[in-house]
PDB file of N, CA and C in Angstrom:
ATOM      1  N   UNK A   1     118.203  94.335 114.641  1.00  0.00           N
ATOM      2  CA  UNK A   1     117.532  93.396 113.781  1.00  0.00           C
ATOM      3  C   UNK A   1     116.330  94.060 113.106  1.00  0.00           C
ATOM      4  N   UNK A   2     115.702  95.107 113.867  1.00  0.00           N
ATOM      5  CA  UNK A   2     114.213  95.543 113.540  1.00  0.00           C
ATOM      6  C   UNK A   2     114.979  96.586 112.145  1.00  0.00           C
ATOM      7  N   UNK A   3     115.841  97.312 112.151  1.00  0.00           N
ATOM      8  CA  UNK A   3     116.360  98.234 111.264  1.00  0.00           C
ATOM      9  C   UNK A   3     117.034  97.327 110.088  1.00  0.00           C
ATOM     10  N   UNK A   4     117.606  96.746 110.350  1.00  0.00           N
ATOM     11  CA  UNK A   4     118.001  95.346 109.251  1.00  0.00           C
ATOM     12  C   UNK A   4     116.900  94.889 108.254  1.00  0.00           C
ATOM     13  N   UNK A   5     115.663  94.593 109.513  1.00  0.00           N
ATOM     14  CA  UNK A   5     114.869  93.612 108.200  1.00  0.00           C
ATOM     15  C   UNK A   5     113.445  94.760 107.556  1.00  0.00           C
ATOM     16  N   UNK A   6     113.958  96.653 108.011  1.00  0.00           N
ATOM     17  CA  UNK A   6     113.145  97.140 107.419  1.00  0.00           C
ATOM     18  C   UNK A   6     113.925  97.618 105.931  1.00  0.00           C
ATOM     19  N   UNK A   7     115.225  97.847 106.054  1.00  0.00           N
ATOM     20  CA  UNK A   7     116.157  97.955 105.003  1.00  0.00           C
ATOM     21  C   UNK A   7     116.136  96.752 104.188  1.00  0.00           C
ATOM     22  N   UNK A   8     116.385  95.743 104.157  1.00  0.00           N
ATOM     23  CA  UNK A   8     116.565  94.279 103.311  1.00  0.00           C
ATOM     24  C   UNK A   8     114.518  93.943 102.922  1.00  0.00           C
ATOM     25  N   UNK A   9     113.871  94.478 103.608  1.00  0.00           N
ATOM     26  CA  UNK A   9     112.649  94.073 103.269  1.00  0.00           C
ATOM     27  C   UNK A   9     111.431  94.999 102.874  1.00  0.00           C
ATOM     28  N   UNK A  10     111.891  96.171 103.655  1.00  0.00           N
ATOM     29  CA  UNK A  10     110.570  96.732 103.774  1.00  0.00           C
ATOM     30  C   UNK A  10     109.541  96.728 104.846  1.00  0.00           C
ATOM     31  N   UNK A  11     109.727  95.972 105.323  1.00  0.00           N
ATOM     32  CA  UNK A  11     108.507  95.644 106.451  1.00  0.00           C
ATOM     33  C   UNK A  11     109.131  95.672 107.753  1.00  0.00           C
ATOM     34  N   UNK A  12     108.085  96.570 108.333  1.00  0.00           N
ATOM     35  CA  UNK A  12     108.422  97.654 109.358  1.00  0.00           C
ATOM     36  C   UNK A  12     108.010  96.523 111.065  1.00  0.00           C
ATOM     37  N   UNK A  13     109.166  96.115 112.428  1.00  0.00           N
ATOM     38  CA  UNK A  13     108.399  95.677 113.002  1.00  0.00           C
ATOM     39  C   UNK A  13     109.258  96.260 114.188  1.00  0.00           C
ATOM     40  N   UNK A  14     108.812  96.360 115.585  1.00  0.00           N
ATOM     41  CA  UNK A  14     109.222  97.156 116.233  1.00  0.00           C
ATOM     42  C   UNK A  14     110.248  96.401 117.577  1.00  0.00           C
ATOM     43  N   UNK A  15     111.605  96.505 118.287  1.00  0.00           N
ATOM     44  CA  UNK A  15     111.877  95.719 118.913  1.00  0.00           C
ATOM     45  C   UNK A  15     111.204  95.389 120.386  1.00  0.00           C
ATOM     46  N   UNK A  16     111.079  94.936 121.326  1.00  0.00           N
ATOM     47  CA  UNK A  16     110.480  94.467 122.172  1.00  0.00           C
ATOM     48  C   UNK A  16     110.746  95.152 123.521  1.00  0.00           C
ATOM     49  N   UNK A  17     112.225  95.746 123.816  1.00  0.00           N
ATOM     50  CA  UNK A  17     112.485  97.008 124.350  1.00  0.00           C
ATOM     51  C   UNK A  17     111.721  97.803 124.317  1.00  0.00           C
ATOM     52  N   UNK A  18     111.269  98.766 123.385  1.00  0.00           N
ATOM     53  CA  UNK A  18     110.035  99.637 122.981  1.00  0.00           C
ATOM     54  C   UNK A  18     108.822  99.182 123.994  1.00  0.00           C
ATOM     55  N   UNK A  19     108.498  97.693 124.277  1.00  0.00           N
ATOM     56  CA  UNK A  19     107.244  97.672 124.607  1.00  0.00           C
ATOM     57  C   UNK A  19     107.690  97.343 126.292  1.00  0.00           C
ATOM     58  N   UNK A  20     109.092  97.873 126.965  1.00  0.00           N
ATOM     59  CA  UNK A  20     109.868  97.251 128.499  1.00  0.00           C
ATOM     60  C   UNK A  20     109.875  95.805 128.497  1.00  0.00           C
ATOM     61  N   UNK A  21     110.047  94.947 127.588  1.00  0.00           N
ATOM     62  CA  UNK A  21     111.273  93.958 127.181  1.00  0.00           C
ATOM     63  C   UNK A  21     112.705  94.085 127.409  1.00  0.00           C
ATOM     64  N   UNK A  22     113.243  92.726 127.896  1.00  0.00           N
ATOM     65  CA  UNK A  22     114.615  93.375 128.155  1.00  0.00           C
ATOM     66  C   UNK A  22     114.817  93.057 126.575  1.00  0.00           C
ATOM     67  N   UNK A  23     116.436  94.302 126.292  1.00  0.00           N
ATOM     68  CA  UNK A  23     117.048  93.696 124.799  1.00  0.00           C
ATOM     69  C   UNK A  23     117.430  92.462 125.149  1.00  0.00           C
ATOM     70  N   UNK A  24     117.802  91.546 125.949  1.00  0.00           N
ATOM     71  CA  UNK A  24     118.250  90.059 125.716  1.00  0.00           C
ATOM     72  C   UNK A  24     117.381  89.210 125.222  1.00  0.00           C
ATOM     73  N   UNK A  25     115.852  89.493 125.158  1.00  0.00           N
ATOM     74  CA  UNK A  25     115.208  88.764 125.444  1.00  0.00           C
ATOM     75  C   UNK A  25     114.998  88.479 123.505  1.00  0.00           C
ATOM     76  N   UNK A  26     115.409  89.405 122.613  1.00  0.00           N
ATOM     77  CA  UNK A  26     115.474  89.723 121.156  1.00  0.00           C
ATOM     78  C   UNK A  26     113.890  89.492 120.751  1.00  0.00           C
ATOM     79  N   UNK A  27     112.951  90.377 121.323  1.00  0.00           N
ATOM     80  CA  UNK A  27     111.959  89.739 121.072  1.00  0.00           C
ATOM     81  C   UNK A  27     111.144  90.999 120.164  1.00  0.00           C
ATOM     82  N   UNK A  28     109.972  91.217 119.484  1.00  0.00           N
ATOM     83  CA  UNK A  28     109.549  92.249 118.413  1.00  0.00           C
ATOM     84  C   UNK A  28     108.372  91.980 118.662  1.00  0.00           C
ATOM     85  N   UNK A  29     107.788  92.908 118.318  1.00  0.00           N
ATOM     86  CA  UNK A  29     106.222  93.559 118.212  1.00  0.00           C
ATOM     87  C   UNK A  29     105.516  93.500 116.426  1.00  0.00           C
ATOM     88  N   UNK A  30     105.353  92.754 116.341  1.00  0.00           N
ATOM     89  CA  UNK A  30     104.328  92.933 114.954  1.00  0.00           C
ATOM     90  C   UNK A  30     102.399  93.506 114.889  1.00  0.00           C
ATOM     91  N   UNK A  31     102.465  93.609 113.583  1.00  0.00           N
ATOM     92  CA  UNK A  31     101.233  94.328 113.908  1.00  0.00           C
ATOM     93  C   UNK A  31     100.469  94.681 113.035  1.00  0.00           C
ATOM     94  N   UNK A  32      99.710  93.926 112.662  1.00  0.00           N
ATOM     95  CA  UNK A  32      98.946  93.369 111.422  1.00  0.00           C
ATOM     96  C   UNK A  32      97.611  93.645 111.005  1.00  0.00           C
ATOM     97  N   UNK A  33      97.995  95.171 111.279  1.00  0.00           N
ATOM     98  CA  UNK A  33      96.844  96.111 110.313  1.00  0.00           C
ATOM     99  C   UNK A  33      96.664  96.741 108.814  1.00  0.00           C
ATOM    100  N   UNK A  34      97.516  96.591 108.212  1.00  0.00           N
ATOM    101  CA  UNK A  34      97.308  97.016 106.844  1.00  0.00           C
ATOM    102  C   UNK A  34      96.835  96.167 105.750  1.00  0.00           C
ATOM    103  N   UNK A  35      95.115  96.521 106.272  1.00  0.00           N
ATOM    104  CA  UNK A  35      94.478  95.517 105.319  1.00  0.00           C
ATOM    105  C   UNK A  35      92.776  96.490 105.679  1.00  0.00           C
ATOM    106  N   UNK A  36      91.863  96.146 105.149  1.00  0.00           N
ATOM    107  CA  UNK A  36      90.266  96.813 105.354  1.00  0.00           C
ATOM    108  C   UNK A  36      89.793  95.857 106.344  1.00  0.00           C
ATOM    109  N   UNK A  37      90.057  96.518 107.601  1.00  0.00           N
ATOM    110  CA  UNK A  37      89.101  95.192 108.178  1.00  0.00           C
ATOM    111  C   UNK A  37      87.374  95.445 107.849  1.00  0.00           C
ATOM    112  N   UNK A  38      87.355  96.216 107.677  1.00  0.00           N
ATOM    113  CA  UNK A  38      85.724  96.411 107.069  1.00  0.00           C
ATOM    114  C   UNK A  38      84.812  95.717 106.156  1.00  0.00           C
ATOM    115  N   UNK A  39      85.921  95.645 105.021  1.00  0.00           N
ATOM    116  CA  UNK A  39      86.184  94.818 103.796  1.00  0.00           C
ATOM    117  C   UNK A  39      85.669  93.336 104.362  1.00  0.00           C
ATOM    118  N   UNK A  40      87.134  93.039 105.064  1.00  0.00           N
ATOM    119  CA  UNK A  40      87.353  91.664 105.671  1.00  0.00           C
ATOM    120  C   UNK A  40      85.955  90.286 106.549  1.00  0.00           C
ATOM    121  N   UNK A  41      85.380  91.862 107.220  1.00  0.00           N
ATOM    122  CA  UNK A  41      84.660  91.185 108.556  1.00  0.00           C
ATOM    123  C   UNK A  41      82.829  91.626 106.784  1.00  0.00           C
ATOM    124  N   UNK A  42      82.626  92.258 106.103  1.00  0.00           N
ATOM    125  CA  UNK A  42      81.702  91.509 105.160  1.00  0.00           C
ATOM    126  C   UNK A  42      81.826  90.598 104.486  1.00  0.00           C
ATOM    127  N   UNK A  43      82.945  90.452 104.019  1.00  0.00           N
ATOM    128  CA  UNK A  43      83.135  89.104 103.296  1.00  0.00           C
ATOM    129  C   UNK A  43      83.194  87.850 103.922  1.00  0.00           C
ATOM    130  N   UNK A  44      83.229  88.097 105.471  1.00  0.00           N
ATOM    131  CA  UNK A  44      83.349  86.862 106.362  1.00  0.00           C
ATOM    132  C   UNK A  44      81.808  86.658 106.574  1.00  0.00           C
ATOM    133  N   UNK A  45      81.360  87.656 106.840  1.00  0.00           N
ATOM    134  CA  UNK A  45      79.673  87.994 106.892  1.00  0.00           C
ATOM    135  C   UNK A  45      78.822  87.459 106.057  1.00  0.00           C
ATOM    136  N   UNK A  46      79.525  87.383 105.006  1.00  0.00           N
ATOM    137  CA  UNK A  46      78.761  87.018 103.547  1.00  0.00           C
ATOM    138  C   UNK A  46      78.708  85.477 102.896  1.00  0.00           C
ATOM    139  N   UNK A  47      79.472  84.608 104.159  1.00  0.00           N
ATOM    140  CA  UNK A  47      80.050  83.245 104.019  1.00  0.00           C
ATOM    141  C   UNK A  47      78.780  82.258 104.184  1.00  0.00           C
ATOM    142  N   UNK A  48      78.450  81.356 103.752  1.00  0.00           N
ATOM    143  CA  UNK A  48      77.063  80.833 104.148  1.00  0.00           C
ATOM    144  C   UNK A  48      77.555  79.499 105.257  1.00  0.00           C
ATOM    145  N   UNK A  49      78.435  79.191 104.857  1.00  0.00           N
ATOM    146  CA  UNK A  49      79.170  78.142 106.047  1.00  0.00           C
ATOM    147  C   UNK A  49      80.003  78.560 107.009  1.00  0.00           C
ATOM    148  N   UNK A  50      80.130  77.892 107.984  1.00  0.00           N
ATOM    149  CA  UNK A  50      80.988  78.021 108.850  1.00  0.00           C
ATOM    150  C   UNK A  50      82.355  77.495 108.477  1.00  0.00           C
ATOM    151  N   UNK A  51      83.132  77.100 107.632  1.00  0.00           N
ATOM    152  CA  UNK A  51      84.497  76.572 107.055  1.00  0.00           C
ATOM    153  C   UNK A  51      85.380  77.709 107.277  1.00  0.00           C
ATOM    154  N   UNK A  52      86.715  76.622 107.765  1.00  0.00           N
ATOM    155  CA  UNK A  52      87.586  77.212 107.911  1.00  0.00           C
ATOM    156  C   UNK A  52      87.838  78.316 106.392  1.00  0.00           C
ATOM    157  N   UNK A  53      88.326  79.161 106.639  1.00  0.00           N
ATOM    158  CA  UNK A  53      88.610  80.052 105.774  1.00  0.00           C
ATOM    159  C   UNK A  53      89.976  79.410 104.996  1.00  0.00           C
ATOM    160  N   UNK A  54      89.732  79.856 103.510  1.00  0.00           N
ATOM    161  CA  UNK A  54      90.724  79.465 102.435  1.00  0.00           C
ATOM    162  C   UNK A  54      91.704  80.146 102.346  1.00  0.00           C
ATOM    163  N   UNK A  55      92.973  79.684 101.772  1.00  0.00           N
ATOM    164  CA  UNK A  55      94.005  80.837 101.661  1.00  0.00           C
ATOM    165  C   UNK A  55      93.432  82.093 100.685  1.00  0.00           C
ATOM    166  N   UNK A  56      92.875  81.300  99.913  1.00  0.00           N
ATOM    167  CA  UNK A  56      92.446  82.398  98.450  1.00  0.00           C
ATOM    168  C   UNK A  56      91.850  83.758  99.509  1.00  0.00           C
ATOM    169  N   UNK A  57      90.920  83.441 100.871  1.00  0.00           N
ATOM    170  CA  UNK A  57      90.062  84.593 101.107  1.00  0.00           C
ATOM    171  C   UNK A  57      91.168  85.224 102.118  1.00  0.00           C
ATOM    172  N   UNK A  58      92.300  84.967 102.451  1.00  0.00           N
ATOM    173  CA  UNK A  58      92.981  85.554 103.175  1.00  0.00           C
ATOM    174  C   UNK A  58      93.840  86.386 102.174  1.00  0.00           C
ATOM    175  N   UNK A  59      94.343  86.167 100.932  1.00  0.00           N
ATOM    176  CA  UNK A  59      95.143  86.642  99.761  1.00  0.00           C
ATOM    177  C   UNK A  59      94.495  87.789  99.658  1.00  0.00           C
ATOM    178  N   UNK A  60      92.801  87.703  99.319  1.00  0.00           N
ATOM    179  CA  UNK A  60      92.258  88.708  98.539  1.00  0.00           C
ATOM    180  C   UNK A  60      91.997  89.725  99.467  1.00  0.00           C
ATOM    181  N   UNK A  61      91.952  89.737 100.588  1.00  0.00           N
ATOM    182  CA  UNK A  61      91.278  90.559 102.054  1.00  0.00           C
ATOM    183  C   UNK A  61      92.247  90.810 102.694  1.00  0.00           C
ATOM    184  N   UNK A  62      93.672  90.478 102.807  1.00  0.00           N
ATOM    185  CA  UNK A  62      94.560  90.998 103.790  1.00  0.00           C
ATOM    186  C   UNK A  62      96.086  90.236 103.050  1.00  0.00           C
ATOM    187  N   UNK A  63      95.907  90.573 101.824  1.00  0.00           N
ATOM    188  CA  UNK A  63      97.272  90.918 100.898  1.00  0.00           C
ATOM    189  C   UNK A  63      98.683  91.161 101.635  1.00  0.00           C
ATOM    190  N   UNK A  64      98.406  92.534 101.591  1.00  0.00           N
ATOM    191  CA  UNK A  64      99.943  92.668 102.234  1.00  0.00           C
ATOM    192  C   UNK A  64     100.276  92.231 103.426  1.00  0.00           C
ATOM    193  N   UNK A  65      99.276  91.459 104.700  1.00  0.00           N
ATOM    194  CA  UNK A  65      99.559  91.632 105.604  1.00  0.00           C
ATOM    195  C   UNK A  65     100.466  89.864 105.484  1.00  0.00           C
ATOM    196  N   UNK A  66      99.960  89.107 104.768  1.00  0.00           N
ATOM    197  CA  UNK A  66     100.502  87.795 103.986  1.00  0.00           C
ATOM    198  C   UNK A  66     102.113  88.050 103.216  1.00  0.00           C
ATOM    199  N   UNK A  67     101.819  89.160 102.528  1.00  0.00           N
ATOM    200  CA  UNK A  67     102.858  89.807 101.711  1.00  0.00           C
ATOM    201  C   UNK A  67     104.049  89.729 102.764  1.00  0.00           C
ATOM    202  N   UNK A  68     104.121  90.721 103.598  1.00  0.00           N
ATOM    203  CA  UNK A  68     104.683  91.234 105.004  1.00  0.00           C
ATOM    204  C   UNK A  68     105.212  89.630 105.828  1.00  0.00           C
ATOM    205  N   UNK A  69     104.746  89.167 105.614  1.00  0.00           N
ATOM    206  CA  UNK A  69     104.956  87.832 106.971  1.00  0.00           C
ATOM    207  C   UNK A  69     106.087  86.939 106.332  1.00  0.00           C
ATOM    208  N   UNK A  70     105.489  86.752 104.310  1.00  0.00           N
ATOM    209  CA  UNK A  70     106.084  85.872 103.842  1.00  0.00           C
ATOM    210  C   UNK A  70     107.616  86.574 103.193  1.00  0.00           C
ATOM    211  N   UNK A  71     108.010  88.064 103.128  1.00  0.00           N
ATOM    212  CA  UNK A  71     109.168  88.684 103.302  1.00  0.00           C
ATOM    213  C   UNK A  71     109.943  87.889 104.503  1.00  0.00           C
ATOM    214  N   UNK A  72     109.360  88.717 105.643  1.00  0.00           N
ATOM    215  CA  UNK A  72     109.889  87.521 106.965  1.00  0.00           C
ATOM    216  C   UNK A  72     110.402  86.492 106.731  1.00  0.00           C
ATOM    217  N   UNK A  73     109.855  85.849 106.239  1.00  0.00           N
ATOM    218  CA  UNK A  73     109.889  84.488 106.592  1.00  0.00           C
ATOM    219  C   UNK A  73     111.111  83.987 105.761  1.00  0.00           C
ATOM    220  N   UNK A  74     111.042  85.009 104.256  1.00  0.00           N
ATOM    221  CA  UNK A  74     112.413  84.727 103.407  1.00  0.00           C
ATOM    222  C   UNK A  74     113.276  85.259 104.158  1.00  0.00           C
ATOM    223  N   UNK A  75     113.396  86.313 103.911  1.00  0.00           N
ATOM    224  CA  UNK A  75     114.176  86.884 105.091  1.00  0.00           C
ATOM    225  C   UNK A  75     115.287  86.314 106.195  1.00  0.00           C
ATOM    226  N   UNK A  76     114.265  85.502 107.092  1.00  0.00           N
ATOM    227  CA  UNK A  76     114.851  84.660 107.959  1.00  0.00           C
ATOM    228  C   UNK A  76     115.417  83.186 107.497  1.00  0.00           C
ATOM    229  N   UNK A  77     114.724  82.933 107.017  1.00  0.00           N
ATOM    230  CA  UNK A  77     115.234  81.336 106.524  1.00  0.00           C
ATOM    231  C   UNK A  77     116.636  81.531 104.919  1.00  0.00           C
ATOM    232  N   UNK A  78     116.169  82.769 104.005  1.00  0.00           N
ATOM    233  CA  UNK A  78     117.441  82.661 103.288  1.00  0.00           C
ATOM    234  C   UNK A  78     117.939  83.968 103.081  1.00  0.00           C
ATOM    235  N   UNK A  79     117.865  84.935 103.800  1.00  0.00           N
ATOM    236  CA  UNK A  79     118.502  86.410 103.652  1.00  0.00           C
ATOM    237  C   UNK A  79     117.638  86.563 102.014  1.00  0.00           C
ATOM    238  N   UNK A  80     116.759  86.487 101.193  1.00  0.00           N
ATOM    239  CA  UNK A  80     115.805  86.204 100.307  1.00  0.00           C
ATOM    240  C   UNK A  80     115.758  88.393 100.188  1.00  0.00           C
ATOM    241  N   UNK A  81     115.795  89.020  99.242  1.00  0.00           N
ATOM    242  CA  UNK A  81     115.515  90.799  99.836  1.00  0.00           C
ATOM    243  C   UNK A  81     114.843  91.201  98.636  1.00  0.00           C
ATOM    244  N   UNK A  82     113.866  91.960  99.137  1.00  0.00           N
ATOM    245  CA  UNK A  82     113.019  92.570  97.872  1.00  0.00           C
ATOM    246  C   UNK A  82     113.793  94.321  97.624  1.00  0.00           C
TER     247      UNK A  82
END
C-alpha cells in the first residue's frame, strides 16, 4: 500500500512493519515535517490572541504538509492521482 500511494501520489509514508508492527495490523507511519517549523512557531508567536488557529495560517506555514494529507485523502476515498 505504502509503494502504491507513493507511485499514484507522490507522498511518501512508511508501513508499520518498519516500526515492529505486525503486517496484519496494515498500519503506517506518517510524518509531518516538510514545512519551517521556525517560520511556523514566529508566526504563532506573533498572534496577539489566543484563537484557535485558521485554516488560512495552516495553508501559508505548512503547505505541503496539508498538500500531502489532502492527496491521501483523495487517494483513499476516490483513487483521485496527481
Amino acid at each position: 500500500m505504502c509503494r502504491r500511494l507513493l507511485e499514484d501520489t507522490r507522498v511518501a509514508i512508511l508501513p508499520g512493519g518498519d516500526f515492529g508492527r505486525s503486517p496484519e495490523e496494515l498500519t503506517a507511519r506518517l510524518a509531518y515535517v516538510d514545512f519551517n517549523g521556525k517560520a511556523a512557531i514566529e508566526a504563532l508567536e506573533s498572534r496577539l490572541d489566543n484563537t484557535p488557529l485558521e485554516e488560512d495560517f495552516l495553508k501559508r506555514n505548512c503547505g505541503n504538509v496539508i498538500e500531502a494529507i489532502e492527496r491521501i485523502c483523495d487517494w483513499l476515498i476516490g483513487g483521485k492521482q496527481t
